[in-house]
Protein backbone atom coordinates (compact mmCIF):
# COMPACT_ATOMS: atom_id res chain seq x y z
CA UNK A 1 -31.42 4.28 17.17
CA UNK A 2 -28.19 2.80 17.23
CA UNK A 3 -25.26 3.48 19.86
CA UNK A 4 -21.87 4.67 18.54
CA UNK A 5 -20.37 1.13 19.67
CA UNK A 6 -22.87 -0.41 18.27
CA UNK A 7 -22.08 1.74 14.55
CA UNK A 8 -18.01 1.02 15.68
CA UNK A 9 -18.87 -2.67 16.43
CA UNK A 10 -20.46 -3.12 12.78
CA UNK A 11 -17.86 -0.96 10.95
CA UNK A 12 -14.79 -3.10 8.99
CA UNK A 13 -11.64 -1.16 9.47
CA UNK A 14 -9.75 -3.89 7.99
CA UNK A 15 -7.11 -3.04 5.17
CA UNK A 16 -9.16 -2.88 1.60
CA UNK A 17 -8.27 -5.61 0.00
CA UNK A 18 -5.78 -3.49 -2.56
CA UNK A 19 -3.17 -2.64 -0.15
CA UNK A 20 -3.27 -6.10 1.20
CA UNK A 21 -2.82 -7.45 -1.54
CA UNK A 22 0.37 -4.97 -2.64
CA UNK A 23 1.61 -5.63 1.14
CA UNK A 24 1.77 -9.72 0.43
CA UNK A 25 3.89 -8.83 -2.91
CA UNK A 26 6.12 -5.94 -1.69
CA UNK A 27 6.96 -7.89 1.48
CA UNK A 28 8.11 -11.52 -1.04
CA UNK A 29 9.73 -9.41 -3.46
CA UNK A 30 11.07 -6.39 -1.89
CA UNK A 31 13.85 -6.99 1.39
CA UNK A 32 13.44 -3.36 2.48
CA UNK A 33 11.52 -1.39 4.70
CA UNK A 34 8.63 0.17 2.76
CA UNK A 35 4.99 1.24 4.20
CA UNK A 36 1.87 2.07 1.92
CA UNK A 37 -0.55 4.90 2.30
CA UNK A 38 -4.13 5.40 0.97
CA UNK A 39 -5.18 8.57 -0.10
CA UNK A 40 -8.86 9.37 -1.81
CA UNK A 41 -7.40 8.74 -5.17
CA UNK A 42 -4.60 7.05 -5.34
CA UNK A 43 -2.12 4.64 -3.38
CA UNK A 44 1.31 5.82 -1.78
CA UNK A 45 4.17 3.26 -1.19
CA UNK A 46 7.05 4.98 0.20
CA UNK A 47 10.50 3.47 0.61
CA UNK A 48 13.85 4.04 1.91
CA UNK A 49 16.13 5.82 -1.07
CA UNK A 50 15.92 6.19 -5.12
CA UNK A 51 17.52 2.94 -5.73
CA UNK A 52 14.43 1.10 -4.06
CA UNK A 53 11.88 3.43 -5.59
CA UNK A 54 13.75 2.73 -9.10
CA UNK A 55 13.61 -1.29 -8.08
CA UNK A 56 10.19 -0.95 -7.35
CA UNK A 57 9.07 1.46 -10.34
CA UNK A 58 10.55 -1.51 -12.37
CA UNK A 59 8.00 -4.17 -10.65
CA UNK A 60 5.10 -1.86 -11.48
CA UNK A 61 3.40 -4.11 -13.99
CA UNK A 62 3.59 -7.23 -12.11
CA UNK A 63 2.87 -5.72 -8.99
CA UNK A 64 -0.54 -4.21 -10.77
CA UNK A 65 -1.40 -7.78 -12.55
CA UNK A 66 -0.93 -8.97 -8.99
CA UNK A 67 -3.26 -6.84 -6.74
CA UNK A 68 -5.42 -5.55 -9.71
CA UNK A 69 -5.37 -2.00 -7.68
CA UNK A 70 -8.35 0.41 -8.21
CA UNK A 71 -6.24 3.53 -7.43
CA UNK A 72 -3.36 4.75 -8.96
CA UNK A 73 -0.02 3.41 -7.72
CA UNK A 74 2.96 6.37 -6.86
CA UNK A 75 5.73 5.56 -5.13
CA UNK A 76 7.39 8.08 -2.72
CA UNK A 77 11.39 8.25 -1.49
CA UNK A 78 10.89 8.56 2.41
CA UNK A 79 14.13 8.60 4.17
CA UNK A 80 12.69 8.17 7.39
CA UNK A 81 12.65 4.53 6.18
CA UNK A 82 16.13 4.06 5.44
């Protein structure tokens, strides 16, 4: 039987490979704070104020035929960012 650090050791709790990719973009085409969350069905990127969030509702489609997501994409307002 395996130890718990030996199950921890062999675990990957990298980022999936969807919000890295949607990190890379966001952070050469977006100069603003932002952070992304993932949730069982879908992806959460929340930024600063509604201007951002329309900015980055308007680089939906090439953000999508960037990272290819397999979740849904929302995007939150999240003042706390501001």
């Amino acid at each position: 039987m395996d130890s718990l650090k030996d199950l921890l050791l062999a675990k990957d709790l990298d980022q999936p490979s969807d919000m890295k990719a949607i990190q890379a973009f966001l952070e050469k085409n977006l100069d603003a704070k932002f952070s992304i969350s993932d949730y069982p069905n879908h992806l959460t990127i929340s930024v600063g104020n509604g201007k951002l969030a329309y900015h980055l509702r308007t680089m939906l489609p090439a953000l999508v035929a960037y990272s290819a997501p397999t979740k849904d994409i929302r995007i939150r307002i999240d003042s706390n960012l501001d």
